[in-house]
N, C-alpha and C. Protein backbone atom coordinates (compact mmCIF):
# COMPACT_ATOMS: atom_id res chain seq x y z
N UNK A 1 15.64 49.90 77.86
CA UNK A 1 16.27 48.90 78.71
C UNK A 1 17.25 48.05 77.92
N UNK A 2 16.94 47.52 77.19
CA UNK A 2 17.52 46.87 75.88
C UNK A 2 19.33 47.39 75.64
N UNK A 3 19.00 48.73 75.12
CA UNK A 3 19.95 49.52 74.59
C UNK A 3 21.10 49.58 75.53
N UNK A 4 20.53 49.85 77.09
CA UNK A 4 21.59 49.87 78.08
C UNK A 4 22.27 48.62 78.38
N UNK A 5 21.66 47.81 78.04
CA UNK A 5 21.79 46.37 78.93
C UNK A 5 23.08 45.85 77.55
N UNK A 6 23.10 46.39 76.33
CA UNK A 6 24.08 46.20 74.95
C UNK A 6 25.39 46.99 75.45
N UNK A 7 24.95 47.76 75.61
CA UNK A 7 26.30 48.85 75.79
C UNK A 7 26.80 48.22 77.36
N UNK A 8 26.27 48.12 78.15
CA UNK A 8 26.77 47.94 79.44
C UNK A 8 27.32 46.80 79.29
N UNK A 9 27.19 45.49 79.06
CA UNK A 9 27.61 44.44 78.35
C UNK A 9 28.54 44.00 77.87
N UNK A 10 29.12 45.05 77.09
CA UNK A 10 30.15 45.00 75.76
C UNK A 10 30.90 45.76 76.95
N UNK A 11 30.87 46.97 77.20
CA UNK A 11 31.83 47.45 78.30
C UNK A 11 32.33 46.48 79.51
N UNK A 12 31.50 45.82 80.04
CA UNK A 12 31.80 44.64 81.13
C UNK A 12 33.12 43.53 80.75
N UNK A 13 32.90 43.32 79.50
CA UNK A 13 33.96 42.32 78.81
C UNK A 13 34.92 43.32 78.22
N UNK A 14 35.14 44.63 78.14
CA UNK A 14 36.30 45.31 77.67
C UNK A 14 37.24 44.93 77.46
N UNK A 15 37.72 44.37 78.28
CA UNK A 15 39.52 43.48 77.76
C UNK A 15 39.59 42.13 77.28
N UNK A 16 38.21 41.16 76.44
CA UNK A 16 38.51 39.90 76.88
C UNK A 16 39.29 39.77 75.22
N UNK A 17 39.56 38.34 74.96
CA UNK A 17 40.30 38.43 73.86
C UNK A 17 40.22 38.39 72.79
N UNK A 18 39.18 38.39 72.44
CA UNK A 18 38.10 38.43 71.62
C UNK A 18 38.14 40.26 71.08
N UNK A 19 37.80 40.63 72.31
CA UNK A 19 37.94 42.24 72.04
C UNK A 19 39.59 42.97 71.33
N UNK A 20 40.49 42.12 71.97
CA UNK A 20 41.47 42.66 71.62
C UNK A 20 42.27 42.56 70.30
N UNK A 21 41.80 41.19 69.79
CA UNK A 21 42.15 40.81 68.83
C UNK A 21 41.49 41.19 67.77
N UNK A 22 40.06 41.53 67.37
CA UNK A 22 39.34 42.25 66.75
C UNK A 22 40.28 43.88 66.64
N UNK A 23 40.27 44.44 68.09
CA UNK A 23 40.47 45.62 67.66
C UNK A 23 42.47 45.40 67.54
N UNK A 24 43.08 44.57 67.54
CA UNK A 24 44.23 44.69 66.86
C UNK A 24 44.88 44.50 65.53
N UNK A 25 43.75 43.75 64.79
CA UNK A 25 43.28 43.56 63.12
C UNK A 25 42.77 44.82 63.04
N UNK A 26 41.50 45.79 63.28
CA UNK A 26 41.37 46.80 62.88
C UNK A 26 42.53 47.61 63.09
N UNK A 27 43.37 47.82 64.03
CA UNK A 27 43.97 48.56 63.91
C UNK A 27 45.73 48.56 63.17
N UNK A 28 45.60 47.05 62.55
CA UNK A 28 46.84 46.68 61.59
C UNK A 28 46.61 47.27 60.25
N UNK A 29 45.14 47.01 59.89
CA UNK A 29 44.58 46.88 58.87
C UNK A 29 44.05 48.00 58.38
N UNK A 30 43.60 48.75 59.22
CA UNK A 30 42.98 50.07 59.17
C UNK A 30 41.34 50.27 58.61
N UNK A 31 41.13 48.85 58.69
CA UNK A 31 39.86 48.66 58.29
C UNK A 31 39.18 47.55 59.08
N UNK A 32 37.67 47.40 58.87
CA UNK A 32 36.50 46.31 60.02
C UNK A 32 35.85 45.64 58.93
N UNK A 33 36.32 45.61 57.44
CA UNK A 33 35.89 45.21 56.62
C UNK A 33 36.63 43.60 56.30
N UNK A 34 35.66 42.23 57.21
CA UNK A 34 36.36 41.25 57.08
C UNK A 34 36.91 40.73 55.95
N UNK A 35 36.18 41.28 54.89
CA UNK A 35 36.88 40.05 53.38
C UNK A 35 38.23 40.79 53.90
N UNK A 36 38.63 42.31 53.17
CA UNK A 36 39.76 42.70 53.09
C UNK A 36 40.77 41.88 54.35
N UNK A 37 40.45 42.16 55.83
CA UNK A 37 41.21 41.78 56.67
C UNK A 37 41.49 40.26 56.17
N UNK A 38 40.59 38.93 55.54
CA UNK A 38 40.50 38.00 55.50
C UNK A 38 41.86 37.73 53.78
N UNK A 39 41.84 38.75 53.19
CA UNK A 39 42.41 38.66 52.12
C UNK A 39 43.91 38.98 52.72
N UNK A 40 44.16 40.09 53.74
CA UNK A 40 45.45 40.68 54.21
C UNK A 40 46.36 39.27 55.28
N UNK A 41 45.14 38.48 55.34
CA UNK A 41 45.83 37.43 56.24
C UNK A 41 46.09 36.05 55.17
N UNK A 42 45.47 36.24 53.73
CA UNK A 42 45.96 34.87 53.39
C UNK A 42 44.78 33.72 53.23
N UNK A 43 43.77 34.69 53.25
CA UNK A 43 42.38 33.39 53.66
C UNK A 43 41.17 33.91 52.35
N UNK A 44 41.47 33.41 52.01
CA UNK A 44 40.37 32.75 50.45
C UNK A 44 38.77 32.97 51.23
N UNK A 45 38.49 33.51 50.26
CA UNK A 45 36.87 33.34 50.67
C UNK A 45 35.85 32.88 49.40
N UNK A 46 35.33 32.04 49.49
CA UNK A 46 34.87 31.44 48.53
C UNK A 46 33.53 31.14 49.25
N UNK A 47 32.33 31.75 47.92
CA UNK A 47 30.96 31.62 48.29
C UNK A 47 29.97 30.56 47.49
N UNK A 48 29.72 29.77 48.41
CA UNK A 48 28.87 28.58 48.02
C UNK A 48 27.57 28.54 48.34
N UNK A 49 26.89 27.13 48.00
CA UNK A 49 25.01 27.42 48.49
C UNK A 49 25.64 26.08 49.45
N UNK A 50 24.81 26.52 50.72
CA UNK A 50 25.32 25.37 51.51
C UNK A 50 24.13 25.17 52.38
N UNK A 51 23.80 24.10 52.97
CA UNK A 51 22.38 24.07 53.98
C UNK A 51 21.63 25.10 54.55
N UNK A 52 20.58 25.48 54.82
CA UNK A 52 20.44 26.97 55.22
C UNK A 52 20.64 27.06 56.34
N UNK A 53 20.62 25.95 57.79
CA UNK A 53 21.07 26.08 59.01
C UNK A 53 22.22 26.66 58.53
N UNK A 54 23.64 26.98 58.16
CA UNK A 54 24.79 26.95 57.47
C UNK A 54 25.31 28.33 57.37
N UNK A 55 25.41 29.29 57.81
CA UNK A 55 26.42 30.61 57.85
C UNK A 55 27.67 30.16 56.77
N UNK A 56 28.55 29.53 56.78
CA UNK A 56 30.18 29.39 56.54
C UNK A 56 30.57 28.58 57.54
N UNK A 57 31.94 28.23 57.18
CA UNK A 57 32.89 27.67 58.11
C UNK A 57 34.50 27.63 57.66
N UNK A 58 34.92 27.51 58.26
CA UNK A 58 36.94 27.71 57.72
C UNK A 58 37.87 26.38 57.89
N UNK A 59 38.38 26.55 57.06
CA UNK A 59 38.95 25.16 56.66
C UNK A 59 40.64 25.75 57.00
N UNK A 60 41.40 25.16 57.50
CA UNK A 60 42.52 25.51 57.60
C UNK A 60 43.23 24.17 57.55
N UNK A 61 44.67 24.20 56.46
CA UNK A 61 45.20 22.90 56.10
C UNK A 61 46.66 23.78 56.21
N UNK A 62 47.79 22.93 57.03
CA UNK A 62 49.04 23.70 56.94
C UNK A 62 48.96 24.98 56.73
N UNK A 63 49.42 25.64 55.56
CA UNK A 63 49.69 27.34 55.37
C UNK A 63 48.84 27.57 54.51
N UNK A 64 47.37 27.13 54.28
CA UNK A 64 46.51 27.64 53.51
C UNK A 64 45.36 27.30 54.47
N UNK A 65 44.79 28.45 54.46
CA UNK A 65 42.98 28.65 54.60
C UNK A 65 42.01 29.17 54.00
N UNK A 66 40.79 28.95 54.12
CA UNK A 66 40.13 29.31 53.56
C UNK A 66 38.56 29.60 54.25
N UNK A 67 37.71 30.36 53.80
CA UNK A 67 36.19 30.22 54.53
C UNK A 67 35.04 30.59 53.25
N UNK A 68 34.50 29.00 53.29
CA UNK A 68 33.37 28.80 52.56
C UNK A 68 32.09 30.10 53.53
N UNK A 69 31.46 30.48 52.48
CA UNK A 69 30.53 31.32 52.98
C UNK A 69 29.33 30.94 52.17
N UNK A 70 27.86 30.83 52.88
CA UNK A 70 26.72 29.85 51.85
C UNK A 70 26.02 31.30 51.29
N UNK A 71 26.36 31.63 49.71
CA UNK A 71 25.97 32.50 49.29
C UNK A 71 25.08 33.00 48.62
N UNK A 72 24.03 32.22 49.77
CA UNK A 72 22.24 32.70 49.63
C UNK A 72 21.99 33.72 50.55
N UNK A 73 22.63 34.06 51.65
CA UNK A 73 22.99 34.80 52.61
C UNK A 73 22.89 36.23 51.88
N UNK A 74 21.83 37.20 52.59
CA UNK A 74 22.37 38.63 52.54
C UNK A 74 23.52 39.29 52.38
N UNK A 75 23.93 40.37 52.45
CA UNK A 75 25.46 40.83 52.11
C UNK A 75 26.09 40.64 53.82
N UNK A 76 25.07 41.68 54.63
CA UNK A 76 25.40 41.96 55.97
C UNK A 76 25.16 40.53 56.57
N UNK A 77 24.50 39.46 55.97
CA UNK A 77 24.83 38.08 56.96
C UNK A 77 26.31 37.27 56.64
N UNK A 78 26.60 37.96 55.20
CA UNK A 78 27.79 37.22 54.60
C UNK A 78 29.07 37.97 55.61
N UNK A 79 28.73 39.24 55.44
CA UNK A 79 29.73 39.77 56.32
C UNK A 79 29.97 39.68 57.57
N UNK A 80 28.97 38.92 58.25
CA UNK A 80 28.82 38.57 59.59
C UNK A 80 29.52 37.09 59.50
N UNK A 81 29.12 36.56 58.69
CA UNK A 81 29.30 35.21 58.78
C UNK A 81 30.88 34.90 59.01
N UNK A 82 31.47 35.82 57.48
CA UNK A 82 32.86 36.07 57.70
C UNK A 82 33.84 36.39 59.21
N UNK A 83 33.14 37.55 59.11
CA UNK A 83 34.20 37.70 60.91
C UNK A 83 33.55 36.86 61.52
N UNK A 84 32.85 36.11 62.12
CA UNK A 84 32.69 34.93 62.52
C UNK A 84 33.48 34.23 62.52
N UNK A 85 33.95 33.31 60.92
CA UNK A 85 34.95 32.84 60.78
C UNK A 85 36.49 33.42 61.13
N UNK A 86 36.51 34.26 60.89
CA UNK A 86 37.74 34.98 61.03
C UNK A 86 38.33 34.74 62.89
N UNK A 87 37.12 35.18 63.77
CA UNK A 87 37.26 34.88 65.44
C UNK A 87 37.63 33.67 65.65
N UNK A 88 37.45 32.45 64.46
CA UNK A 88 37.95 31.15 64.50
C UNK A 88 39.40 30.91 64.61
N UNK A 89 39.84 31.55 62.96
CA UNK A 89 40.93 31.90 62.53
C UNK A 89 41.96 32.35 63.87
N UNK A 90 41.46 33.54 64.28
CA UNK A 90 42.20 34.11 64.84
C UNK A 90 42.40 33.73 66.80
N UNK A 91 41.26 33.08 67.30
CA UNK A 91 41.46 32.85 68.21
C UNK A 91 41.41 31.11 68.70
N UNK A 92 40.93 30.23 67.85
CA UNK A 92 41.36 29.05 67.49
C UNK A 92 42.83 28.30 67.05
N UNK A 93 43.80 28.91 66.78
CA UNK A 93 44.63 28.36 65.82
C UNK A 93 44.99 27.18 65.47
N UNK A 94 44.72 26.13 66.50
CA UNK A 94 44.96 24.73 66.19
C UNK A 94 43.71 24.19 65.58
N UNK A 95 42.47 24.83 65.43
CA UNK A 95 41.89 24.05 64.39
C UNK A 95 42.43 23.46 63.48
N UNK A 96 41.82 22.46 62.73
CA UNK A 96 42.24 21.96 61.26
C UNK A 96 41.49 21.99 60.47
N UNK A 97 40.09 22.00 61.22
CA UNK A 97 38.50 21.89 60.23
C UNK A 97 37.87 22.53 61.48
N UNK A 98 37.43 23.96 61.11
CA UNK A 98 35.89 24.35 61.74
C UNK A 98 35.19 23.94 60.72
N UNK A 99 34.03 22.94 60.66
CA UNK A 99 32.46 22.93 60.18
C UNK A 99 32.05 22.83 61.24
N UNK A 100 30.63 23.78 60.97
CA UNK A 100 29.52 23.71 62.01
C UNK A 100 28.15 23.33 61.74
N UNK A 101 27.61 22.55 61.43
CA UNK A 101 26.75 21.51 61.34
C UNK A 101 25.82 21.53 61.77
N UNK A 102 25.99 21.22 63.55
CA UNK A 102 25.27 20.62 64.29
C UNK A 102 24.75 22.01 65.03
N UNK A 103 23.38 21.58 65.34
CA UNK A 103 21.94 22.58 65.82
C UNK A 103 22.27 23.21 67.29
N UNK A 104 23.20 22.55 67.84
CA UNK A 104 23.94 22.69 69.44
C UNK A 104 25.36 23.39 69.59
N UNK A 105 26.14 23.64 68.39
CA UNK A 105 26.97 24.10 68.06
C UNK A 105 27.09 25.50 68.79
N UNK A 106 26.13 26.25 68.77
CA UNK A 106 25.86 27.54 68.86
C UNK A 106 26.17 27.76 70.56
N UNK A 107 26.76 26.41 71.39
CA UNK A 107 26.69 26.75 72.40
C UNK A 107 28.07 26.41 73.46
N UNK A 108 28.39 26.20 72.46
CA UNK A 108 30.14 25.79 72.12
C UNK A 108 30.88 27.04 73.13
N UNK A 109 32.14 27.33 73.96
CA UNK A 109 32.90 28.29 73.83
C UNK A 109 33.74 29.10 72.51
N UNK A 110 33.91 28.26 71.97
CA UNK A 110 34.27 28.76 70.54
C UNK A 110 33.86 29.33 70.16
N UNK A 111 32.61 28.97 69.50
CA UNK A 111 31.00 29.61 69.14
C UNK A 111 30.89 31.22 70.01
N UNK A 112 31.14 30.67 71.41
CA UNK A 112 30.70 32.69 71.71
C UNK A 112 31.86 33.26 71.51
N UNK A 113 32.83 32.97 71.32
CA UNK A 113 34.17 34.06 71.50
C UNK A 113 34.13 34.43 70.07
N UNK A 114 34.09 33.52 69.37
CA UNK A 114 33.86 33.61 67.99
C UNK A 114 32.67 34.71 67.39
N UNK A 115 31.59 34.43 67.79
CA UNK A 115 30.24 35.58 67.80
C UNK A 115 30.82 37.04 68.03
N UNK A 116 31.31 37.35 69.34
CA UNK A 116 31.88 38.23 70.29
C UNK A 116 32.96 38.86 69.09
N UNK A 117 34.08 38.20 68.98
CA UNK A 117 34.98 39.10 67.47
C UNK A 117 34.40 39.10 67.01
N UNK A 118 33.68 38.71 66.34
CA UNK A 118 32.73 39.00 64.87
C UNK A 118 32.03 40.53 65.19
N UNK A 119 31.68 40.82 66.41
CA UNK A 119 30.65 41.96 66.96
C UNK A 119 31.41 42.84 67.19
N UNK A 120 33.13 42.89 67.51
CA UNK A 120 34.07 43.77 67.94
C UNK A 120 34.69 44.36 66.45
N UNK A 121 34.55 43.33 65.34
CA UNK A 121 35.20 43.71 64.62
C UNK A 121 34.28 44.73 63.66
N UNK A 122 32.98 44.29 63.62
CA UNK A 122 32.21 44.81 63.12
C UNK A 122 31.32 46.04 63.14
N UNK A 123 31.22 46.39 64.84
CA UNK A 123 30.68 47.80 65.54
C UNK A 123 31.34 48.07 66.34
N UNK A 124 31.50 49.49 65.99
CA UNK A 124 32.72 50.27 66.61
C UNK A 124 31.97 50.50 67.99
N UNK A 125 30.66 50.35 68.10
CA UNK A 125 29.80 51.27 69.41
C UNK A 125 28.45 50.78 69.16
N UNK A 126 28.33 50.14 70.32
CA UNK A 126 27.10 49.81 71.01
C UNK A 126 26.01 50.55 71.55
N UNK A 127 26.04 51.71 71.58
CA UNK A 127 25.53 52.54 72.13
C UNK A 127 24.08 53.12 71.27
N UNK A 128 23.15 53.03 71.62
CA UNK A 128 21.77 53.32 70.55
C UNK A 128 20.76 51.96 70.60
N UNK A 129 19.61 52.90 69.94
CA UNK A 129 19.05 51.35 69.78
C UNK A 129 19.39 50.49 68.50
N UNK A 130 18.75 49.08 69.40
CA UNK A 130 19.43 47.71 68.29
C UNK A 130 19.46 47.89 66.85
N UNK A 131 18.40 48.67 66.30
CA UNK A 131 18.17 48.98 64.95
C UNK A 131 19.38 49.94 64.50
N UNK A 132 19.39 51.18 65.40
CA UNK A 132 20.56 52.26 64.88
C UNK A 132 21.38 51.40 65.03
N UNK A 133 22.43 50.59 65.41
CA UNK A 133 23.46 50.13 65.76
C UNK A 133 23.40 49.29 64.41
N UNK A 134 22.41 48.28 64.24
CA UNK A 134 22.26 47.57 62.71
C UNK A 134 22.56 48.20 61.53
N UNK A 135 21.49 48.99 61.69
CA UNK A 135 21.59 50.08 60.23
C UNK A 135 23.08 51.23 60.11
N UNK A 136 23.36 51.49 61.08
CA UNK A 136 25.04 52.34 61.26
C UNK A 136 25.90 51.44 60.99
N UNK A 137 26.19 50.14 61.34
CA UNK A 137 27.18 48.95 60.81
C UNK A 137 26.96 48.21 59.78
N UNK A 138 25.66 47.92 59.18
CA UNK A 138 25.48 47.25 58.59
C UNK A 138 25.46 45.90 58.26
N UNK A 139 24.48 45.36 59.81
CA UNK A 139 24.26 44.15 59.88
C UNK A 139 23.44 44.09 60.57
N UNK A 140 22.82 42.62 60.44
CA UNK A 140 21.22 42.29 61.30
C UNK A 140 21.21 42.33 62.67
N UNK A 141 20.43 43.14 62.53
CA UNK A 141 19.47 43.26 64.11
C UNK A 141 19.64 42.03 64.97
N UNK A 142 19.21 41.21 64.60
CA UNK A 142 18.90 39.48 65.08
C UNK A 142 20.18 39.47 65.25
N UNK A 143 21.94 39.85 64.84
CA UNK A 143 23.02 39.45 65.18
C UNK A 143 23.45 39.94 66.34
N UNK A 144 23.13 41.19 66.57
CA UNK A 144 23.72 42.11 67.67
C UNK A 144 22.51 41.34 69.08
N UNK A 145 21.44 41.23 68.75
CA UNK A 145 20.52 40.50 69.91
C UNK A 145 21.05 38.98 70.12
N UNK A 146 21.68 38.99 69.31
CA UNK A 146 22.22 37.26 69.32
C UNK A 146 23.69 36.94 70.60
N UNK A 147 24.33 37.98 69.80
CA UNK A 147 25.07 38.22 70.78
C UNK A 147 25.34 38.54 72.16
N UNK A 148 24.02 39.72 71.93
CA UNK A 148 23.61 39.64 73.43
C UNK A 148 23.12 38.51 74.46
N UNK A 149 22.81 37.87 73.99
CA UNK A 149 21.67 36.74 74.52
C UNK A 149 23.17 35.94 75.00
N UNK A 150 23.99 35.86 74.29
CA UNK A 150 25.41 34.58 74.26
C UNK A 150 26.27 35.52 75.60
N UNK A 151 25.81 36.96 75.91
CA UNK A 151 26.61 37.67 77.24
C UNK A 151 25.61 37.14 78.87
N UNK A 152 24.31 36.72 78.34
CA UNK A 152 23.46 37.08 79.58
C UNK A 152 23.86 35.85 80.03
């Protein structure tokens, strides 16, 4: 039930912009690998120890950015964390300061569109169970259910 309810999901939102913009970086870039995409755009990634509520966040000042990433984090949460930031980057632009802080944050519009690229940029296909889909992309289980939960 699970498995269908992921895939059916992600297909339902097919065009939103989130989707498109993910898959128009992969397809500039030729890669779903955020540092690189994050390096091809100009954006510093620099890994710190930061609160453990705390993923990262992106700092953008005039023509420089950057995204702190708290680097107690797994590889696949760092890499999550990243395109995360990056859905900021890219579908935010008038930010000046994403930090995310606060325990309610998570419920933000930002926050899901942001989640949502992070999940487009990262799995090519939804299709399988939550684990195959984890272990084939190489990221947590708990992210792809996370996401889901931010569609229902």
């Amino acid at each position: 039930m699970i498995n269908l309810k992921i895939y059916y999901l992600f297909e339902v939102i097919s065009m939103s912009t989130a989707q498109k913009k993910a898959v128009g970086l992969i397809s500039k870039y030729k890669s779903r690998d955020p540092r690189f995409i994050a390096k091809q755009l100009g954006i510093q990634i620099i890994e710190k120890p930061l609160p453990a509520r705390m993923s990262g966040f992106l700092c953008t000042e005039s023509n420089y950015s950057f995204i702190i990433v708290n680097r107690t984090l797994n590889e696949s949460k760092k890499r999550y964390a990243i395109a995360h930031e990056l859905g900021h980057y890219c579908l935010d632009p008038n930010y000046e300061l994403c930090m995310h802080i606060s325990d309610n944050i998570k419920e933000t519009k930002s926050e899901k569109r942001a989640d949502l690229f992070a999940a487009y940029l990262l799995i090519e296909s939804f299709t399988g169970d939550t684990w195959e889909i984890a272990e084939k992309y190489d990221v947590a289980e708990e992210l792809i259910l996370n996401v889901m939960d931010r569609l229902c």
